[in-house]
Protein backbone atom coordinates (compact mmCIF):
# COMPACT_ATOMS: atom_id res chain seq x y z
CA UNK A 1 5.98 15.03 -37.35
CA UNK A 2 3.83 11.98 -37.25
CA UNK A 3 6.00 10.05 -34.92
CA UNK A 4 6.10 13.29 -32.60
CA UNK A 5 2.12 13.51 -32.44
CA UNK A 6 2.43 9.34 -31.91
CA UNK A 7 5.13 9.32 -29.00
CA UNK A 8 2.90 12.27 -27.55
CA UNK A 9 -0.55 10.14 -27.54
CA UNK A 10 1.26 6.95 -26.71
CA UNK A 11 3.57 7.97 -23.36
CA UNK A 12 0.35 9.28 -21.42
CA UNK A 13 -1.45 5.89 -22.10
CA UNK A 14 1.51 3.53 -21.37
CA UNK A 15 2.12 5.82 -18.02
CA UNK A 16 -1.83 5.13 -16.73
CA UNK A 17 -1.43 1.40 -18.00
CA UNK A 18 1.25 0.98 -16.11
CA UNK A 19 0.63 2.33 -13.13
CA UNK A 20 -2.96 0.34 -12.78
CA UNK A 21 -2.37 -2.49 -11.08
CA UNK A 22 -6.35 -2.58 -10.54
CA UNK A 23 -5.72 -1.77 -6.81
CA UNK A 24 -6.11 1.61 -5.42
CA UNK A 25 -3.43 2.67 -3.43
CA UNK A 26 -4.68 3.94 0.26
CA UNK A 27 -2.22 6.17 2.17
CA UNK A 28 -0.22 5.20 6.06
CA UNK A 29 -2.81 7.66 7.65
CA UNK A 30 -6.01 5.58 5.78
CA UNK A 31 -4.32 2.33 7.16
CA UNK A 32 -4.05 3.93 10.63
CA UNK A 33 -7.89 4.76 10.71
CA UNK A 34 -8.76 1.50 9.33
CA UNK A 35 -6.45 -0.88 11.43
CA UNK A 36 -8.47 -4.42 10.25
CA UNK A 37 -8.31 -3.73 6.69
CA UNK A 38 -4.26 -3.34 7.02
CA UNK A 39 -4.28 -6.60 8.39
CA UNK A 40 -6.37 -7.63 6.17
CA UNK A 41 -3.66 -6.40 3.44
CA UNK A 42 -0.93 -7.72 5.35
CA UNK A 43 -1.58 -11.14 5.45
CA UNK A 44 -2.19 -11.21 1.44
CA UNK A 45 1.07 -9.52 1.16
CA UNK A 46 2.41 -12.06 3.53
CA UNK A 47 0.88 -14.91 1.66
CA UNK A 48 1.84 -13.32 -2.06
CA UNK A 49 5.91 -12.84 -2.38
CA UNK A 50 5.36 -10.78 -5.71
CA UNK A 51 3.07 -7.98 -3.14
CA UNK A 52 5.68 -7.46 -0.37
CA UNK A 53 7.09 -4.34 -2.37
CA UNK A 54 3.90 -2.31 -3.48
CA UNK A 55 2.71 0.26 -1.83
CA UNK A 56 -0.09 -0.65 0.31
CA UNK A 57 1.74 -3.13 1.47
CA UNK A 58 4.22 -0.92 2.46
CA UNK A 59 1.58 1.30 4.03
CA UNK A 60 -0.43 -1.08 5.45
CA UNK A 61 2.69 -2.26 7.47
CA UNK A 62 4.05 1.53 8.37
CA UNK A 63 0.04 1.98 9.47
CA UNK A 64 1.04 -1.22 11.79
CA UNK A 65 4.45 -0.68 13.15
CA UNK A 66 3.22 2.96 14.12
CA UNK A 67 0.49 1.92 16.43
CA UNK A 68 2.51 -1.32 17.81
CA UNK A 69 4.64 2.11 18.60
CA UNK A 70 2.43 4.46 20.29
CA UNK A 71 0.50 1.14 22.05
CA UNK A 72 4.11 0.44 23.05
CA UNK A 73 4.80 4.28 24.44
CA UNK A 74 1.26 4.07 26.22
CA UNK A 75 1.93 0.33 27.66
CA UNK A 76 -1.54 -0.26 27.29
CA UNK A 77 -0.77 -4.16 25.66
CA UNK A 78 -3.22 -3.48 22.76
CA UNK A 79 -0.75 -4.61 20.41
CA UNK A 80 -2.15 -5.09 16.91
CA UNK A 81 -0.03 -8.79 15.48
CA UNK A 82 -1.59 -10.17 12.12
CA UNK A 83 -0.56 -13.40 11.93
């Protein structure tokens, strides 16, 4: 019974502790209102190998590619680059 009431305290915990990286993760449509803070997170993802797969890095670039998109459809030449 002890080790039951442990494992049920303990999971919780080691679920929050691992998924705290200390960054908050901001959604595609946050990225898409604020265009120079995906950059922003794009070039440290660019310049940090171990980002490239988390998720606002992921955002952050889907935030990108969708408005190098619809600038594209609208041929207006405002294309967003971030390097």
């Amino acid at each position: 019974m002890r080790l039951f009431l442990s494992a049920i305290v303990a999971l919780p915990v080691c679920v929050m502790l691992s998924a705290c990286d200390g960054e908050a993760v901001k959604t595609v449509d946050y990225y898409s209102d604020h265009m120079d803070e995906a950059i922003h997170v794009l070039k440290a993802c660019q310049s940090d190998a171990s980002t490239e797969l988390k998720q606002n890095c992921r955002h952050a670039r889907e935030a990108r590619d969708a408005h190098n998109k619809q600038t594209a459809e609208m041929d207006t030449g405002a294309r967003v680059d971030w390097e």
